[in-house]
Protein backbone atom coordinates (compact mmCIF):
# COMPACT_ATOMS: atom_id res chain seq x y z
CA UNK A 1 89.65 108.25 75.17
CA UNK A 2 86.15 107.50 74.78
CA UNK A 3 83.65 110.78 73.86
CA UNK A 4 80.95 109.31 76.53
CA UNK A 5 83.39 107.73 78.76
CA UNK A 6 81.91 104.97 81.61
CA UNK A 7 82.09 106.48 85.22
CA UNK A 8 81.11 105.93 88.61
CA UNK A 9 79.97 108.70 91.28
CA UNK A 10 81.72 109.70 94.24
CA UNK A 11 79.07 108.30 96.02
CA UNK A 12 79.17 104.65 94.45
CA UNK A 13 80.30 102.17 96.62
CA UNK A 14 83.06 99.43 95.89
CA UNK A 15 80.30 96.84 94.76
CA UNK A 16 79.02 99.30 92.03
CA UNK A 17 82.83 100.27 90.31
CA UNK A 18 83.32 96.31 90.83
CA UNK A 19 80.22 95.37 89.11
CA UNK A 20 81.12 98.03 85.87
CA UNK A 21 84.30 96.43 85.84
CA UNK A 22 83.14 92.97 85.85
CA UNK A 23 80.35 93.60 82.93
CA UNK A 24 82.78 95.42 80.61
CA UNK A 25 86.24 95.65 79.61
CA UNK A 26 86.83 98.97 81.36
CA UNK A 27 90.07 98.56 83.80
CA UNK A 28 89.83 101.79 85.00
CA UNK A 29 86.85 104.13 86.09
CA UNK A 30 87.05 107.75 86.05
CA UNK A 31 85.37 108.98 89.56
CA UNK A 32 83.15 112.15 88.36
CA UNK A 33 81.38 114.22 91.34
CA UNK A 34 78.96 116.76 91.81
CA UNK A 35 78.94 118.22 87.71
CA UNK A 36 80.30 115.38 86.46
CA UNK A 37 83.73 117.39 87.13
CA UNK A 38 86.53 114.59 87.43
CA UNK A 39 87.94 114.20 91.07
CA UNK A 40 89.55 111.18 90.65
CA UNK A 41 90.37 107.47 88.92
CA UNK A 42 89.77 103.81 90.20
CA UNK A 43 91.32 100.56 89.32
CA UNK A 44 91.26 96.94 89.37
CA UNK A 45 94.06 97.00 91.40
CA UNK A 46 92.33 99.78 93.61
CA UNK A 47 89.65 97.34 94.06
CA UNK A 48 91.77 94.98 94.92
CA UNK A 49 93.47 96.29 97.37
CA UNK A 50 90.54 97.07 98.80
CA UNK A 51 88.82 93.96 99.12
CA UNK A 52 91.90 91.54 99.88
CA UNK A 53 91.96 92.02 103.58
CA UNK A 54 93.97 90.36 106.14
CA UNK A 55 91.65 88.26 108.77
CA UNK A 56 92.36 90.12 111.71
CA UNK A 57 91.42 93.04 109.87
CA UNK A 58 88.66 91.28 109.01
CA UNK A 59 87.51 90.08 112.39
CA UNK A 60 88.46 93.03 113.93
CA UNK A 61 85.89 94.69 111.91
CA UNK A 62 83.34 92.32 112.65
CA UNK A 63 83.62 92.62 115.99
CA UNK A 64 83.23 96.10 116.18
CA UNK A 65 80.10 95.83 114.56
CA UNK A 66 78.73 93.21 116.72
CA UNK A 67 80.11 95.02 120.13
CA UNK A 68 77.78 98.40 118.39
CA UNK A 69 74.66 95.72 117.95
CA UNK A 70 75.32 95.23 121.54
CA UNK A 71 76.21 91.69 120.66
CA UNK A 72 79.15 89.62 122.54
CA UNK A 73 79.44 86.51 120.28
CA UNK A 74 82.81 84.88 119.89
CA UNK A 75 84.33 85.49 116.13
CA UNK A 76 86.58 83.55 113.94
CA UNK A 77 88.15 84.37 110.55
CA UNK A 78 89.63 81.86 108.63
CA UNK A 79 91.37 83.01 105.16
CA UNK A 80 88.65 85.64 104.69
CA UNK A 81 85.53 84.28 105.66
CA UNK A 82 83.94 83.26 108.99
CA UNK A 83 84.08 79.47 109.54
């Protein structure tokens, strides 16, 4: 255990503990909130997990953010990206 370990907030989003990962060796991030008092620990695999998502999830969430826009386009999503 490192003395000045490398964390991310509570309030860091996925693209924050993914860039710490990416630019160190660190495989696991301690979550520290309000205090710095631990509340909990992210992975890779967390990260993962999080990011690998199926295309209908995927379009389904697109298209509930274009229906809130007010938008009625027709969507398509092709092993995790729009064609």
């Amino acid at each position: 255990m490192s003395r000045h370990p490398i964390t991310v907030s509570e309030d860091a989003d996925v693209t924050e503990a993914s860039e710490v990962m990416i630019s160190t060796t660190v495989k696991s991030l301690p979550v520290v909130g309000h205090g710095r008092i631990l509340v909990g620990i992210i992975s890779r695999r967390d990260l993962v997990h999080r990011l690998a998502r199926s295309d209908d999830l995927i379009k389904a969430t697109l298209d509930a953010l274009l229906r809130e826009l007010g938008v009625t386009w027709e969507t398509s999503v092709d092993e995790g990206w729009p064609p």
